[in-house]
Protein backbone atom coordinates (compact mmCIF):
# COMPACT_ATOMS: atom_id res chain seq x y z
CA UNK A 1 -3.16 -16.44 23.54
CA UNK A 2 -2.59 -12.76 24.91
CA UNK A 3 -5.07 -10.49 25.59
CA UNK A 4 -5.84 -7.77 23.73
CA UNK A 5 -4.03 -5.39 25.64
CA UNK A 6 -1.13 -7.63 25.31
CA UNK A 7 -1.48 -7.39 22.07
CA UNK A 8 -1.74 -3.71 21.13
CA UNK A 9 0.86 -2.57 24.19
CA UNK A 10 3.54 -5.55 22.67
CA UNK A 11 2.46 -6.98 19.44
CA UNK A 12 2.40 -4.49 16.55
CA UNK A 13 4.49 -6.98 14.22
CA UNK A 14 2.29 -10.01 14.76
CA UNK A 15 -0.63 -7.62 14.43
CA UNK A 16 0.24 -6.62 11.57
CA UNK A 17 1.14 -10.06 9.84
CA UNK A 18 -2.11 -10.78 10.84
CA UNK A 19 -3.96 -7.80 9.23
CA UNK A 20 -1.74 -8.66 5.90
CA UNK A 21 -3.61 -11.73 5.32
CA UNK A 22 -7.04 -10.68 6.34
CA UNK A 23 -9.55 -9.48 3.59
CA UNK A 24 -7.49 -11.16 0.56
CA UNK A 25 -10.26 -10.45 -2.38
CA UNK A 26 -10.34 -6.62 -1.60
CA UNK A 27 -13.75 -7.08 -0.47
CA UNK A 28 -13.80 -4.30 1.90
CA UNK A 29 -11.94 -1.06 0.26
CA UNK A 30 -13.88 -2.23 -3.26
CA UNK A 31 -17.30 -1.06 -1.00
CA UNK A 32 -15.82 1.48 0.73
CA UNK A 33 -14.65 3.46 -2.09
CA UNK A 34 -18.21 2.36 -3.75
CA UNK A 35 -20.16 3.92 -0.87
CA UNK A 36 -18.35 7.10 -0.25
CA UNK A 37 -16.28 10.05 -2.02
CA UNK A 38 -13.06 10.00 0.08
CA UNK A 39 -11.51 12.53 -2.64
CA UNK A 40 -9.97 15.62 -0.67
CA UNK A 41 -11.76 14.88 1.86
CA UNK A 42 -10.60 15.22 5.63
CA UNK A 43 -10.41 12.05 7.98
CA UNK A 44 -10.54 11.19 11.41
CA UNK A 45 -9.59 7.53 12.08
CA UNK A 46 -9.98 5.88 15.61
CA UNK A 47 -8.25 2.97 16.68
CA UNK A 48 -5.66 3.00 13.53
CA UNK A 49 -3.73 -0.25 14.81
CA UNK A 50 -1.00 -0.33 12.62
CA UNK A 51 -2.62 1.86 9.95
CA UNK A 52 -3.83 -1.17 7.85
CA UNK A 53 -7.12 0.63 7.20
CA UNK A 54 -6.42 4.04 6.84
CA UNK A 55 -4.04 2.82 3.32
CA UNK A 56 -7.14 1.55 1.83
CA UNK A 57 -8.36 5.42 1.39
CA UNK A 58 -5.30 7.67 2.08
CA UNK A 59 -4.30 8.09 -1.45
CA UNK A 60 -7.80 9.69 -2.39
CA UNK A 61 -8.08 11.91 0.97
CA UNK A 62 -6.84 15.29 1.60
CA UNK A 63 -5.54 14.88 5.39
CA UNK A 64 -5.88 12.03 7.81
CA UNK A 65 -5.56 12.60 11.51
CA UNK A 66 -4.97 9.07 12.89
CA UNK A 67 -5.52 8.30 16.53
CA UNK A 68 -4.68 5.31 18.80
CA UNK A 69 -4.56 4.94 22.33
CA UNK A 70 -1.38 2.41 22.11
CA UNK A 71 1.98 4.15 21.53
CA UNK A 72 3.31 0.91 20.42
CA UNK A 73 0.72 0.45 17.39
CA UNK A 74 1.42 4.27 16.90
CA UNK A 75 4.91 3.31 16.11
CA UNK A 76 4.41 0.35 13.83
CA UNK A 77 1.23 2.93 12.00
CA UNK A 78 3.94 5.92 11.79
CA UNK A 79 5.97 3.25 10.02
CA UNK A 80 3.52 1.73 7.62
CA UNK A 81 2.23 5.57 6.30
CA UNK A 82 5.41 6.87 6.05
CA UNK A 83 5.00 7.77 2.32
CA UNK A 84 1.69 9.33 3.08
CA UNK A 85 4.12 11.61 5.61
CA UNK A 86 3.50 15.19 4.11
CA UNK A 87 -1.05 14.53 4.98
CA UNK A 88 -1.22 12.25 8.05
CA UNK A 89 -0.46 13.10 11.69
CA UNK A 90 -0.88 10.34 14.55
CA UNK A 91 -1.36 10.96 18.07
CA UNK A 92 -2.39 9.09 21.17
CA UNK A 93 -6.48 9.14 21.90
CA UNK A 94 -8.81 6.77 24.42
CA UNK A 95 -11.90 6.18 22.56
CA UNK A 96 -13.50 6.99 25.50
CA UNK A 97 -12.08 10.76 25.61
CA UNK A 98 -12.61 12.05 21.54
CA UNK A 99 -14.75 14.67 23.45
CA UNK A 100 -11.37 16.27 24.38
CA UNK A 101 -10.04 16.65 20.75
CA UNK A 102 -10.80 19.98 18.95
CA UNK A 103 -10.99 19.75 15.19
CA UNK A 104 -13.02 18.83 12.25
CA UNK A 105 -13.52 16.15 9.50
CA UNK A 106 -15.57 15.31 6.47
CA UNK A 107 -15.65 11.83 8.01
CA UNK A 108 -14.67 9.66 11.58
CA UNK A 109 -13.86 5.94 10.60
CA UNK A 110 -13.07 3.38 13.06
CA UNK A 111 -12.01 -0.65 12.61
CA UNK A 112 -12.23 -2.98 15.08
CA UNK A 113 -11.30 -0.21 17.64
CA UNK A 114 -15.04 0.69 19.12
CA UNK A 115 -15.80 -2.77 19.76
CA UNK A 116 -13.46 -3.24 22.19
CA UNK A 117 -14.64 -0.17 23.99
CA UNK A 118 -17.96 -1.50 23.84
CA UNK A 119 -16.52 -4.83 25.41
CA UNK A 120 -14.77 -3.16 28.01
CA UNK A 121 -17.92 -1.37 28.83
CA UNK A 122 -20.16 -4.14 28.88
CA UNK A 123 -22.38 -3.37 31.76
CA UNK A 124 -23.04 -0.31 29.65
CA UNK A 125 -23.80 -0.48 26.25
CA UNK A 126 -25.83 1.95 25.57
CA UNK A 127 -24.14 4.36 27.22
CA UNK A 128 -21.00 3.96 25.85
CA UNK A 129 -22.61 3.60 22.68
CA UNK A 130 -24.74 7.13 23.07
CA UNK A 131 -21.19 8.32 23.59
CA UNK A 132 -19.23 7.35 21.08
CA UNK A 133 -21.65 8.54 18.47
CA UNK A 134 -22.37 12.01 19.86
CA UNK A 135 -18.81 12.51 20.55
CA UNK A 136 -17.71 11.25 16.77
CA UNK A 137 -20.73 13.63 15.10
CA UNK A 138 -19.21 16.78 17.20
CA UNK A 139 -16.03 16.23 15.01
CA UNK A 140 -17.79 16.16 12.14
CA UNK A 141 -18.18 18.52 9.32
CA UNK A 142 -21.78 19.35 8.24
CA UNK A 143 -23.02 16.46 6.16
CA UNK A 144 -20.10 14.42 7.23
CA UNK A 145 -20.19 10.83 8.05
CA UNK A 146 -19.63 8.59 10.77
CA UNK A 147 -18.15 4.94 9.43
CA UNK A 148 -18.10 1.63 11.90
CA UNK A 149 -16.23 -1.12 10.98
CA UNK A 150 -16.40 -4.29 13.04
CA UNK A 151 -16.58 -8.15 13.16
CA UNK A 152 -19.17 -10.21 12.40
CA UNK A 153 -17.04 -13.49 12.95
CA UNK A 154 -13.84 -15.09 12.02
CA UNK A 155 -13.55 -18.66 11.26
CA UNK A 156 -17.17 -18.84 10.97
CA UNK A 157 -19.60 -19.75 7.97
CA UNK A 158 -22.46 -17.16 8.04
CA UNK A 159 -22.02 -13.61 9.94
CA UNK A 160 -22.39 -13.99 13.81
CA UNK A 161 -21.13 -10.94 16.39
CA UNK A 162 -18.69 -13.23 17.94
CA UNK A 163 -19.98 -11.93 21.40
CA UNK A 164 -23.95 -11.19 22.51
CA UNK A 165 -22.41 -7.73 23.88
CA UNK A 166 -21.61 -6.71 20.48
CA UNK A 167 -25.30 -7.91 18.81
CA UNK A 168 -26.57 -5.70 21.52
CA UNK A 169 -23.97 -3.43 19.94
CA UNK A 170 -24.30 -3.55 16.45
CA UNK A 171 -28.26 -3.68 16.93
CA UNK A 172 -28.32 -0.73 18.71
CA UNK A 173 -26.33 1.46 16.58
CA UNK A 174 -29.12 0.19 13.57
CA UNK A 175 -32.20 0.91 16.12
CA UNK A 176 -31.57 4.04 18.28
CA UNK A 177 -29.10 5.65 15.84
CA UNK A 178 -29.72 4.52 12.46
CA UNK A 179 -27.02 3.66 11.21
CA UNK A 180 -27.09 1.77 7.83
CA UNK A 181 -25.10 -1.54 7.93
CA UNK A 182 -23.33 -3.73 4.72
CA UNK A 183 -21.78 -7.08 5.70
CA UNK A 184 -19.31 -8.63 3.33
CA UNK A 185 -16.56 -11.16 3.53
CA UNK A 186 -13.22 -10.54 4.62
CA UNK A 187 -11.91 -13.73 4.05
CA UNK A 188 -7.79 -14.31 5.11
CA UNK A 189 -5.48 -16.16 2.62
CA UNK A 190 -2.39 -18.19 4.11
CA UNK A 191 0.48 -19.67 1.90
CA UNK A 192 0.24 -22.64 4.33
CA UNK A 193 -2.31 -24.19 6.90
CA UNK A 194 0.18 -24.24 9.34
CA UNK A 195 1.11 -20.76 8.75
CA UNK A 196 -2.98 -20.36 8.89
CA UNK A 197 -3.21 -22.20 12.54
CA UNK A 198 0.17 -20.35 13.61
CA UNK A 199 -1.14 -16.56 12.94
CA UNK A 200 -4.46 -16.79 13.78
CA UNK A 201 -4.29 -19.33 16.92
CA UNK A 202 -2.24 -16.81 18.02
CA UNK A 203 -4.66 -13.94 18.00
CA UNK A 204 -7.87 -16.20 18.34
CA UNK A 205 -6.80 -18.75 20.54
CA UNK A 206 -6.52 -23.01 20.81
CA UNK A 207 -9.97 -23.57 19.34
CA UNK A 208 -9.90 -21.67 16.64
CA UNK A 209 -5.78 -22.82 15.46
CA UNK A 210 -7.85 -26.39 16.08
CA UNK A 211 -10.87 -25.94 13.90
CA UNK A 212 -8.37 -24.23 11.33
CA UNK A 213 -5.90 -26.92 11.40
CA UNK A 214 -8.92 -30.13 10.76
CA UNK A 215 -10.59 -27.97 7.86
CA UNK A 216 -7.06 -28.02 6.42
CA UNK A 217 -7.63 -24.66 3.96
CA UNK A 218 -5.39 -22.15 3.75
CA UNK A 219 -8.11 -19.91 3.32
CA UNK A 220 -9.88 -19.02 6.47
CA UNK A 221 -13.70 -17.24 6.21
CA UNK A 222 -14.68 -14.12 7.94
CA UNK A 223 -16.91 -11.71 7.81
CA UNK A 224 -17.36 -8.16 8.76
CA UNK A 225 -19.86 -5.15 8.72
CA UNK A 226 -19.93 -2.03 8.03
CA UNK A 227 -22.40 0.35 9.64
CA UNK A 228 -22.45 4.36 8.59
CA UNK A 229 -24.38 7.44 8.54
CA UNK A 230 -24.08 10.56 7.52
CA UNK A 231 -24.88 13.63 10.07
């Protein structure tokens, strides 16, 4: 299993298999769009990956600047919007530097991006997390809104941070900041179970590709949450 620098500095493709499979109901841009008025507004996304999130709302949006702090996931992203060319532009950005960026949005949406900050800045938390908000609400428009999307578990049957670094996390963003959180499932949907094991062992390791392959479902369970609040 490679880390996760591995895998955002040399696996955009396998990332992005992954991501293809993951949230196979449409759980997650059915309560997005029920939540919030994306049309013509302005976005800021964090942590765009391979841009997997950012086509769940670009259609309705007026411009999306997408930032990453992999060149390599840049690529694959630049790739997967191309039709969305003409309102998108994607540059590199450290989560822990969106204090040096110097423009405005109706909303900032991350996925799966701030955690691993948070994970990398484990001995501070709170910190890092009193950062990451004030530095997001500076970009904001007035009224906009800040949206946090991160896991509550994969391969699991009821929604557990998957670490106790994120519950300190996600509980803190609720407490000192409150922000509002949703959970729903984002359940992934294989053709196979060995194409099940194959993908997400890769990603999620021995244990999991084991647990996967004795349940013997090609549909895997996983839940995530959604915490936001507008400024």
């Amino acid at each position: 299993m490679p880390s996760m620098t591995e895998i955002y500095n040399r696996h955009a493709f396998e990332y992005d298999e992954l991501v293809s499979h993951e949230d196979y109901s449409g759980n997650l841009p059915r309560k997005l769009h029920a939540i919030f008025n994306f049309n013509n507004k302005s976005v800021i996304e964090f942590g765009v990956g391979t841009g997997r999130l950012t086509k769940l709302y670009i259609q309705q949006v007026k411009q999306v600047s997408c930032f990453d702090r992999s060149v390599h996931m840049l690529d694959k992203a630049k790739a997967n919007l191309e039709p969305f060319k003409g309102k998108t532009t994607l540059d590199i950005c450290d989560n822990n530097y969106i204090n040096r960026l110097d423009l405005k949005a109706d909303f900032i949406i991350e996925g799966w991006s701030f955690g691993h900050t948070i994970m990398e800045n484990a001995d501070e938390v709170f910190k890092t997390t009193d950062k990451l908000v004030s530095d997001c609400a500076l970009l904001l428009e007035k009224n906009g809104t800040i949206i946090i999307i991160e896991t509550l578990g994969t391969d699991m049957e009821k929604p557990i941070p998957p670490a106790k670094t994120l519950e300190v996390f996600y509980n803190y963003l609720e407490e000192k900041h409150n922000f509002k959180r949703i959970i729903i499932e984002t359940d992934y949907k294989f053709t196979t179970v060995h194409e099940a094991v194959r993908v997400l062992g890769f990603f999620f390791g021995e244990e999991t590709a084991k647990s996967i392959s004795e349940k013997n479902n090609t549909i895997v369970k996983e839940f995530t949450g959604i915490w936001y609040r507008k400024f």
